[in-house]
Protein backbone atom coordinates (compact mmCIF):
# COMPACT_ATOMS: atom_id res chain seq x y z
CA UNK A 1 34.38 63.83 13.11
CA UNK A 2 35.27 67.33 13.77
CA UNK A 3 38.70 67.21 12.74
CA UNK A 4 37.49 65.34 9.59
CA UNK A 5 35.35 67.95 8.87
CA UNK A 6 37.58 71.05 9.19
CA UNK A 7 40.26 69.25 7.09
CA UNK A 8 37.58 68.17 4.62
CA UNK A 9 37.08 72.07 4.21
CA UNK A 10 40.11 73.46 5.00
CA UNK A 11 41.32 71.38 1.51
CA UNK A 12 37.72 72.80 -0.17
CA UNK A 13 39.04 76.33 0.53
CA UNK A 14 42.78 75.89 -0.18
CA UNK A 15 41.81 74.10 -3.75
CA UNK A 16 39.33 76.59 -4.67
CA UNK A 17 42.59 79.17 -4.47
CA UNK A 18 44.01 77.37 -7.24
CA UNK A 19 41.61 77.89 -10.30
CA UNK A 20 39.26 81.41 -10.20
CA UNK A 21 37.36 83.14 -13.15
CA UNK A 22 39.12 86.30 -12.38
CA UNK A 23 42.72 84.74 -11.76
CA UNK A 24 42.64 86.43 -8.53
CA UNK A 25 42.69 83.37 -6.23
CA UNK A 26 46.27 81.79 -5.44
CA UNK A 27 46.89 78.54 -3.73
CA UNK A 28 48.01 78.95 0.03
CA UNK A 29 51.66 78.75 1.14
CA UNK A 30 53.58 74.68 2.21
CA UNK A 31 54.09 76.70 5.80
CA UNK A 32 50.40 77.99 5.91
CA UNK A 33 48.77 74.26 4.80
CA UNK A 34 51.01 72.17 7.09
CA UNK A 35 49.91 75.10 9.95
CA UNK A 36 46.14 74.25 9.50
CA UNK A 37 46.70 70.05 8.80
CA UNK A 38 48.90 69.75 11.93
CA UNK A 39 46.36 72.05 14.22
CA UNK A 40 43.89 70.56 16.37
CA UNK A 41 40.03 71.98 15.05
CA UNK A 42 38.45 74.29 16.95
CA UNK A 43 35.17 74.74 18.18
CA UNK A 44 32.89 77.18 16.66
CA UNK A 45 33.86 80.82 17.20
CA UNK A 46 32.77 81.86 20.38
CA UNK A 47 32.64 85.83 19.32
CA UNK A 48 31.40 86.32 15.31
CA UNK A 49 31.54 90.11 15.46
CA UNK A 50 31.66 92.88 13.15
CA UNK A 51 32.38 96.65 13.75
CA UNK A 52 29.86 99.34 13.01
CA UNK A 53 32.19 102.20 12.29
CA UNK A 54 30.58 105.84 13.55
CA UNK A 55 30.48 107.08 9.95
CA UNK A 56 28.42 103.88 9.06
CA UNK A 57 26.33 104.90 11.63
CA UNK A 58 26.35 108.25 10.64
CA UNK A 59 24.66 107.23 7.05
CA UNK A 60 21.45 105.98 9.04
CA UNK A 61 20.90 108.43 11.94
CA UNK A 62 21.02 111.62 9.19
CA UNK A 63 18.37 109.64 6.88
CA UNK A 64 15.96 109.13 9.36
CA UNK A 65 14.49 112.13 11.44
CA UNK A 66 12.23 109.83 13.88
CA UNK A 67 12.49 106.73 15.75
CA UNK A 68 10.36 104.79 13.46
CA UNK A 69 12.49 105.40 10.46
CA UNK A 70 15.71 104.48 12.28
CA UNK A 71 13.98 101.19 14.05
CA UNK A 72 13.02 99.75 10.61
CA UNK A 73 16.45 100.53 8.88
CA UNK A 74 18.88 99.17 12.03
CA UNK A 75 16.25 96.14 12.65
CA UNK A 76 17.16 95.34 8.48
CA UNK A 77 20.47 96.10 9.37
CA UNK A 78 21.50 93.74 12.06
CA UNK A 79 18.93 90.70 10.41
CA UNK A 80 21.44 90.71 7.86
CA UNK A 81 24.27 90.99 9.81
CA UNK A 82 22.73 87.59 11.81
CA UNK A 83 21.65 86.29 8.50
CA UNK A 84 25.43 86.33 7.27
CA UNK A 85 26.27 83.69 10.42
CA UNK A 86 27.57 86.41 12.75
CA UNK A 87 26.66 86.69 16.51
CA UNK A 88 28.01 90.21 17.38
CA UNK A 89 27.79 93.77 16.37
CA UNK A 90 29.84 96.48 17.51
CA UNK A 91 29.02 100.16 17.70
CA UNK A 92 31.02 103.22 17.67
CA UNK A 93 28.85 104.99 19.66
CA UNK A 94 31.08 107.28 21.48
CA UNK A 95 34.01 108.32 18.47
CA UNK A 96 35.14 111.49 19.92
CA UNK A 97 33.74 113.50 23.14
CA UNK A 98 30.59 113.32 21.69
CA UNK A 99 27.63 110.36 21.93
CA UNK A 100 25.03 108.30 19.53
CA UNK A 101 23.21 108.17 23.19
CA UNK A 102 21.88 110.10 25.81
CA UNK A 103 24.53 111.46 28.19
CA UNK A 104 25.23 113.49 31.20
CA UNK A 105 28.80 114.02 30.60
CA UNK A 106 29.19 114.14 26.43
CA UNK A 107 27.32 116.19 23.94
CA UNK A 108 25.04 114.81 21.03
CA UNK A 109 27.62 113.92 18.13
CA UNK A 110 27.89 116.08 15.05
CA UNK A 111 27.92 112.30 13.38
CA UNK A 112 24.47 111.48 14.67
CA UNK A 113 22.22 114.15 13.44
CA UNK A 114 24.56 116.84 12.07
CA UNK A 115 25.14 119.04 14.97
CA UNK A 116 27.73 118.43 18.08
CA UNK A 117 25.25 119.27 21.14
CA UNK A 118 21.81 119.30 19.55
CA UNK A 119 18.68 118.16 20.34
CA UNK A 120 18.30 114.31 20.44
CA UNK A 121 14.89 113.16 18.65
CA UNK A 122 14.86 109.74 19.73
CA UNK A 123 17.77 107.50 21.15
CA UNK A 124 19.56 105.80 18.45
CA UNK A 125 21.74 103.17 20.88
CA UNK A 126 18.77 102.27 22.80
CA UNK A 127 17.01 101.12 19.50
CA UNK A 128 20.20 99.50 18.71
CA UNK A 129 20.38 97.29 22.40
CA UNK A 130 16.74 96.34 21.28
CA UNK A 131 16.54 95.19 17.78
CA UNK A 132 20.36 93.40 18.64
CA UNK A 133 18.53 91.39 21.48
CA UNK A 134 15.71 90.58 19.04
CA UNK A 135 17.98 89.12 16.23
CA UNK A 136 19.86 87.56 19.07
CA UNK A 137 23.27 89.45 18.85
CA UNK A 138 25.06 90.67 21.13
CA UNK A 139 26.47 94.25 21.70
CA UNK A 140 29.03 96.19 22.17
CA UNK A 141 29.28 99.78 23.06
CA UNK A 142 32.72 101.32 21.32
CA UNK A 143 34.34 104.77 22.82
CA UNK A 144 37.14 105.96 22.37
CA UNK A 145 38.44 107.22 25.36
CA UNK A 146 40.97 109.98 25.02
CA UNK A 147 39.79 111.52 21.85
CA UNK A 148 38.11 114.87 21.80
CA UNK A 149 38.18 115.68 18.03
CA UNK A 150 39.90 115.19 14.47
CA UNK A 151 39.43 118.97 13.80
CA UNK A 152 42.46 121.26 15.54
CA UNK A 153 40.07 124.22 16.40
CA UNK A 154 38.75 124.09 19.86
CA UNK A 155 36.10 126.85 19.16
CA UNK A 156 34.35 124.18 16.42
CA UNK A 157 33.16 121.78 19.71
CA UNK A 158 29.97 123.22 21.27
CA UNK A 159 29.87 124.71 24.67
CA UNK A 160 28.90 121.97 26.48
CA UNK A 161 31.56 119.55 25.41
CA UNK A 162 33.96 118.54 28.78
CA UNK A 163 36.83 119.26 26.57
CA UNK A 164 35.97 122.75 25.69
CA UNK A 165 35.33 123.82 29.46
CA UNK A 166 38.47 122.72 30.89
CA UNK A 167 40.47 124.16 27.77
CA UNK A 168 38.56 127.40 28.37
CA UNK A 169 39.34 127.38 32.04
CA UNK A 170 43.37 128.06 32.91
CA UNK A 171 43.58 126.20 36.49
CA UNK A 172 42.19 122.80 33.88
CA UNK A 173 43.30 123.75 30.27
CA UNK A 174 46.16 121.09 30.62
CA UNK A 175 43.74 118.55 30.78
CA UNK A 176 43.41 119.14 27.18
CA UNK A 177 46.21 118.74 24.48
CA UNK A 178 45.63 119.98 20.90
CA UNK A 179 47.87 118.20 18.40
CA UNK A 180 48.76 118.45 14.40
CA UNK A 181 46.39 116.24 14.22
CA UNK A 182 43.93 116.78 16.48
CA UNK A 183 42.07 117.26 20.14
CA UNK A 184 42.59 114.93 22.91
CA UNK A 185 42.26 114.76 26.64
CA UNK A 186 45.60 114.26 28.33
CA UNK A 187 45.75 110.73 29.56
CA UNK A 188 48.52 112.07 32.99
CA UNK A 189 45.52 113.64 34.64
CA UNK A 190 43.33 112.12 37.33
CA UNK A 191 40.51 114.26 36.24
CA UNK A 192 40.32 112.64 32.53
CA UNK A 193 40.51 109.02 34.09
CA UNK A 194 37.82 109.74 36.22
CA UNK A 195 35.43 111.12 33.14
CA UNK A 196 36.50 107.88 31.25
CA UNK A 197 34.94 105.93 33.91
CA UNK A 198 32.13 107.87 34.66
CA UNK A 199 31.01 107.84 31.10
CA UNK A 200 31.95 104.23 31.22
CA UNK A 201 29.15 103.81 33.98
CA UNK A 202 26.87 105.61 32.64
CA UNK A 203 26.47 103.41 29.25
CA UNK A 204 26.99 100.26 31.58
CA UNK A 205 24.28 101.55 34.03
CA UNK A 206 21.68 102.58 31.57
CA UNK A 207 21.85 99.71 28.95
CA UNK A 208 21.55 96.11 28.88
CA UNK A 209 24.81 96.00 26.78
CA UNK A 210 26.95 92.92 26.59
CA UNK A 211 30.54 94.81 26.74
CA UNK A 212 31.85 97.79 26.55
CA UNK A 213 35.21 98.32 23.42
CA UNK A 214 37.93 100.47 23.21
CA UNK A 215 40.07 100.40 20.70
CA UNK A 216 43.56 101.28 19.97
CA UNK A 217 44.02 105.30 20.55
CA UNK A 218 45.74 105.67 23.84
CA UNK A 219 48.44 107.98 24.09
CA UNK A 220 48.44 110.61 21.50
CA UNK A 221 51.70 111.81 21.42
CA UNK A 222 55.36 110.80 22.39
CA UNK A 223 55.72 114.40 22.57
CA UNK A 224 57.05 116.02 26.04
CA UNK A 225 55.15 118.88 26.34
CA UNK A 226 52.04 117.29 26.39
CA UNK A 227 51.91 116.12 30.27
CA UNK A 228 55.19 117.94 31.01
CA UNK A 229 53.40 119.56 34.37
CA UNK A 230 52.18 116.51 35.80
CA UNK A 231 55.41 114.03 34.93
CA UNK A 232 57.02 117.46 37.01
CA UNK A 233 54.95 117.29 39.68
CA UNK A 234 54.73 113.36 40.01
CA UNK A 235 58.42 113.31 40.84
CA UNK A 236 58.28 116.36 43.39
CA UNK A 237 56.15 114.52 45.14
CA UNK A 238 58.21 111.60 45.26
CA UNK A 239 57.73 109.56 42.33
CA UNK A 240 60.38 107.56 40.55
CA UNK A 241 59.33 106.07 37.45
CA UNK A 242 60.80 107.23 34.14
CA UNK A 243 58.48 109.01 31.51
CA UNK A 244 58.05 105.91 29.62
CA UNK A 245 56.81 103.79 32.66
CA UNK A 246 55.13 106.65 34.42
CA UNK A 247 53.26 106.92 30.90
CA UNK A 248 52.29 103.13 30.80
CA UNK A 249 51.55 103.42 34.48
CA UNK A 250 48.84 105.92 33.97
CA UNK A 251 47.03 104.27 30.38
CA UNK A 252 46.78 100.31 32.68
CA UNK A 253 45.42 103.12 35.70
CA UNK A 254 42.65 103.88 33.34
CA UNK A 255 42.03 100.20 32.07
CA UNK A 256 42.22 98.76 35.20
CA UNK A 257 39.75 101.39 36.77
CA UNK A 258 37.39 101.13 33.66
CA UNK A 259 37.46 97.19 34.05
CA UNK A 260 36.46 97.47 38.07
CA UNK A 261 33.68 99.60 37.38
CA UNK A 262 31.98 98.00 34.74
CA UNK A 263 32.05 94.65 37.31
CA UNK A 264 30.93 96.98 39.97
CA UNK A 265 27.51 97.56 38.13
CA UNK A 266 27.03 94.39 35.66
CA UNK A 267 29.65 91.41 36.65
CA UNK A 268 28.46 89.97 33.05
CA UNK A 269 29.28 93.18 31.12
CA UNK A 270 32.33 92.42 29.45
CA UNK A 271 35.82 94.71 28.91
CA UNK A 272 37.31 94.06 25.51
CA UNK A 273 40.18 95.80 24.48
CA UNK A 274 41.22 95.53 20.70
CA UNK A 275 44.49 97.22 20.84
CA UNK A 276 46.65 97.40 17.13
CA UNK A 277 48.21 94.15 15.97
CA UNK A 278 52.06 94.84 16.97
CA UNK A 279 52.90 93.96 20.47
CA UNK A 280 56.07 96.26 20.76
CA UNK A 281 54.32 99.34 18.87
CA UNK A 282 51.73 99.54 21.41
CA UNK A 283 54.23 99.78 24.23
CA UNK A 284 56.62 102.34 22.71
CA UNK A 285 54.68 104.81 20.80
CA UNK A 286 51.09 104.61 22.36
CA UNK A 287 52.31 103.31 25.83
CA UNK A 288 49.63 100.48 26.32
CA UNK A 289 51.11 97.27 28.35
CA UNK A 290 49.02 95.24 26.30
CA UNK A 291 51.37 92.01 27.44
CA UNK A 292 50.49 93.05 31.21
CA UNK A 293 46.45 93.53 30.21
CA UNK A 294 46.10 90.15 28.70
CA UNK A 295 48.47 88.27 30.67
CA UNK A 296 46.97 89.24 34.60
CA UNK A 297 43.81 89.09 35.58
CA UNK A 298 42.14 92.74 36.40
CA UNK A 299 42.25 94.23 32.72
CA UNK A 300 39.86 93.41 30.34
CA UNK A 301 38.05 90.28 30.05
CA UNK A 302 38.57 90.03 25.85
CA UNK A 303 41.66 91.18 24.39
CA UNK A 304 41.45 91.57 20.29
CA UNK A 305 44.65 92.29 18.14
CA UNK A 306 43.94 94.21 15.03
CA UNK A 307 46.09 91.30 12.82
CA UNK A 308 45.85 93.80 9.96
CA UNK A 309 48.33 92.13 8.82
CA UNK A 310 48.60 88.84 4.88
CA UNK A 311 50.48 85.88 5.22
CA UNK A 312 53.47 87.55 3.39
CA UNK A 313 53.99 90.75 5.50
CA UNK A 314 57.33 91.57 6.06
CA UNK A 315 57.67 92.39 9.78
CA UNK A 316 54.30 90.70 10.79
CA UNK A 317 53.06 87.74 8.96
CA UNK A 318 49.84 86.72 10.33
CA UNK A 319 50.71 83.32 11.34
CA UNK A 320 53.93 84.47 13.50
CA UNK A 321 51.53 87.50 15.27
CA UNK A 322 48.72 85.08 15.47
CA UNK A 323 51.25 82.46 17.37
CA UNK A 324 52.98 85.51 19.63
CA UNK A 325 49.52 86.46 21.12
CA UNK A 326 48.65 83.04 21.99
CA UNK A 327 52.06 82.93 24.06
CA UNK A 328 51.39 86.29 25.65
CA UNK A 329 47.47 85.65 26.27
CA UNK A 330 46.86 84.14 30.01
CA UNK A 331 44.01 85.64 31.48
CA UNK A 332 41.70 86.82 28.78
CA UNK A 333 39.75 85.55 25.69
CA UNK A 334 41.72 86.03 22.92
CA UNK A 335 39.79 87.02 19.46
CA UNK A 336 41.54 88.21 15.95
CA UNK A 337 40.76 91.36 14.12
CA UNK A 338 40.80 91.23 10.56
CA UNK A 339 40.57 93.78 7.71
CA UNK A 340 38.37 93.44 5.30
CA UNK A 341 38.74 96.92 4.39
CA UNK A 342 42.07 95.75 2.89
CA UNK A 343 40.84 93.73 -0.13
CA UNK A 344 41.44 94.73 -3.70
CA UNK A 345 43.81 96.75 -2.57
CA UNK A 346 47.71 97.67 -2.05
CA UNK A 347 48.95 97.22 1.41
CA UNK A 348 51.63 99.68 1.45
CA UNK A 349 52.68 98.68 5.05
CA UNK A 350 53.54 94.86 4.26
CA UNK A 351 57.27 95.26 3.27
CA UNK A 352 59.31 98.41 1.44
CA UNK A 353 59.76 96.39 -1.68
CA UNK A 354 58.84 93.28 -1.34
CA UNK A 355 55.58 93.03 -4.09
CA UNK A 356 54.39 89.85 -3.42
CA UNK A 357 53.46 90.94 0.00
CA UNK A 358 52.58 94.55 -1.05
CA UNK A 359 49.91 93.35 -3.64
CA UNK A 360 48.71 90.27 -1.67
CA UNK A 361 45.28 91.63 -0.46
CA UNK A 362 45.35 93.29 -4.60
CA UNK A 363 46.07 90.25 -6.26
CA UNK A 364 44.27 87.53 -3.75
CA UNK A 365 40.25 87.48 -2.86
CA UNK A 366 40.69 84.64 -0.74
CA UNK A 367 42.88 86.27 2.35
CA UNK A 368 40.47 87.09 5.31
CA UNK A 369 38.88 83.42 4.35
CA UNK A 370 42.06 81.50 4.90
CA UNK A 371 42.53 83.53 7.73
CA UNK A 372 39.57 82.63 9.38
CA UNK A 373 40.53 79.05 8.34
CA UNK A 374 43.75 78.89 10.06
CA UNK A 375 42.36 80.43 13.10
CA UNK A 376 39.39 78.12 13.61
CA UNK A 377 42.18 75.43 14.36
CA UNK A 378 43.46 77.52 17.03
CA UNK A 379 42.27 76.32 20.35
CA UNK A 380 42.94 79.45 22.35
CA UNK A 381 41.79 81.80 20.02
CA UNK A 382 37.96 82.36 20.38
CA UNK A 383 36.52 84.60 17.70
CA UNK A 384 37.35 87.31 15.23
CA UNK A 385 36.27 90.68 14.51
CA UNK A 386 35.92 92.00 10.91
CA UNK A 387 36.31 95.30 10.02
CA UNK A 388 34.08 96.52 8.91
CA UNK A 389 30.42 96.38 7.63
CA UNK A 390 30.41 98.24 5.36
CA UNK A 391 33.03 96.60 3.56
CA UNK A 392 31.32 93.12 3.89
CA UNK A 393 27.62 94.71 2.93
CA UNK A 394 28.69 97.51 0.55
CA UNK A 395 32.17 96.09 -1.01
CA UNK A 396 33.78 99.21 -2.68
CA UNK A 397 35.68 96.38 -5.07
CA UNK A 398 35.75 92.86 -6.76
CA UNK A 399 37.40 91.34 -4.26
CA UNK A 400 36.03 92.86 -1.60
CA UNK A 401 32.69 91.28 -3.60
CA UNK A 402 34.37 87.58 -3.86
CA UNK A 403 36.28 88.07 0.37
CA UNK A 404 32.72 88.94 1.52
CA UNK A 405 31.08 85.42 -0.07
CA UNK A 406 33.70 83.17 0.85
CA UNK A 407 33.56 84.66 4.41
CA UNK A 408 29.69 84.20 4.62
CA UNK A 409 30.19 80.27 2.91
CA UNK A 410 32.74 79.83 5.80
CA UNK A 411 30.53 81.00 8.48
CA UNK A 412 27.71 78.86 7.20
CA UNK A 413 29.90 76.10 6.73
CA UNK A 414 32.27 75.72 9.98
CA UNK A 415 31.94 73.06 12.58
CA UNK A 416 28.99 73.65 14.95
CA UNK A 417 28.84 72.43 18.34
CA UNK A 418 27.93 69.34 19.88
């Protein structure tokens, strides 16, 4: 009956591509219609989840001074995220070395009520852990790890940011590398591992989260000069490792160490890991063995690809990258990140010249839909992640507008459980 069903749909959605008011819908691909007849149908998605960007966060916390205020707009907030037929909402909570939550080791963020290391009215993530819970979603507490700030001026972070004191001190100012773009901590030091993981703990320790999220900034730099000392000093003291592996060496040290202490506190508090979308990119320029996370046990317990990526992209159609993670994935739950964010617009990325695959998300309002069709006949891919929610409760264009309803009818729509 299932498989009925799902092909039953999956014909609904691929003949309402062919006619559309706006002329914006386009039938799918021979390849990506004998893909979703020949699959076996999938369960329903595991993980529904959205991400709650900080500066979508940022547009609450500023507009409401006192806990009340925030309660009633985050408690409106996540009933319609539920109400849209997703399960899961993930928070940026920790965007640089700064916090939407009380901490011992990062200041208040300049994002959460306009000044990095100011006073703290009310708790905004513990409001956010309850009125999840009530709605029935789970949650997911997003840091990034190694960044310290977008802005290039150490002096701008307040005094009590971690990244500030060791810059200011010489004996730790290489734990702290300032970029073109940017402030980060220097993932070759011991001492930066072991604040990732106590901040880790802390959030695990002090809320009844369901998993904590990284994403995909790692290392910031190919550059040399930025761990220069340490690389030095690893093979005076008898290491052999080239930069490269050294490199990847100390990024899975951090994962792996993250992953053991979250289990050492809450077994069920997940790891999920949503690295970027292209296997070999990760490995080369950002230096995350994302092959070695997902395919031994000891890493992260959900590994999401951003698949930021149409049907017709050059170097990564979604299918092929959809099909390649499946092969690599043996020891985690594999989910799919899609962007939303992308629709209605030019994705200057897909190809150098190729137009059809430049203007697909422009010219289409059906993508992320037939996307989430093809990978609900996946059977070892368990959910998706849609970025983000702004762009499926605020859409900026048309088919933004038109992506966001056909995503909802899907959700409300796909096979349900025995």
């Amino acid at each position: 009956m299932k498989k009925i069903f799902v092909c039953i749909l999956s014909l609904v959605l691929l003949c309402s591509c062919t006619v559309s008011t706006n002329s914006l819908q386009t039938t799918a691909s021979t390849s990506e219609k004998k893909e979703i007849t020949s699959q076996k149908a999938n369960t329903e998605f595991k993980t529904k989840a959205v991400w709650i960007t900080y500066y979508e966060l940022s547009q609450i916390t500023k507009r409401c001074p006192d806990e009340a205020s925030f309660k009633s707009e985050i408690q409106n907030t996540f009933k319609g995220i539920k109400d849209f037929g997703l399960n899961t909402v993930v928070v940026q909570i920790r965007p640089y070395a700064d916090s939407f939550y009380k901490s011992t080791y990062f200041p208040l963020s300049e994002y959460c009520f306009g000044t990095q290391g100011g006073e703290m009215p009310y708790d905004p993530f513990a409001v956010m852990v309850e009125c999840a819970h009530n709605q029935s979603l789970k949650i997911e507490a997003w840091i990034n790890p190694y960044r310290v700030s977008s802005n290039t001026d150490i002096n701008l972070l307040c005094d009590s940011n971690p990244a500030k004191i060791w810059y200011n001190n010489e004996q730790t100012k290489a734990f702290v590398y300032i970029s073109d773009n940017g402030i980060y901590f220097n993932p070759a030091c011991n001492e930066v591992i072991e604040l990732i993981v106590n901040g880790v703990k802390e959030i695990v320790g002090l809320y009844a989260i369901d998993a904590i999220h990284f994403d995909d900034y790692f290392y910031p730099t190919k550059s040399k000069e930025i761990d220069s000392s340490q690389y030095q000093y690893y093979l005076a003291t008898g290491g052999d490792l080239s930069l490269t592996k050294w490199r990847i060496s100390k990024i899975s040290e951090m994962i792996k160490n993250v992953y053991i202490a979250i289990k050492e506190i809450k077994p069920d508090v997940k790891f999920v890991i949503s690295p970027s979308g292209n296997v070999e990119n990760n490995l080369s320029s950002l230096y995350a063995d994302v092959v070695s996370w997902c395919g031994n046990n000891g890493y992260c317990d959900v590994i999401c690809p951003q698949m930021y990526y149409g049907f017709k992209n050059d170097s990564m159609p979604f299918m092929f990258n959809c099909k390649k993670w499946i092969s690599l994935n043996k020891a985690c739950s594999l989910c799919i990140g899609l962007p939303v964010y992308k629709c209605g617009k030019e994705d200057k990325y897909a190809s150098t010249k190729n137009k059809d695959a430049i203007n697909e998300f422009k010219n289409n309002s059906n993508i992320i839909s037939r996307q989430l069709t093809y990978i609900n006949q996946l059977e070892d891919i368990d959910g998706f992640y849609l970025f983000s929610y702004s762009n499926l409760f605020s859409p900026e264009n048309e088919n933004m507008k038109k992506e966001a309803e056909l995503i909802k009818e899907f959700l409300h729509s796909s096979p349900k459980k025995d």
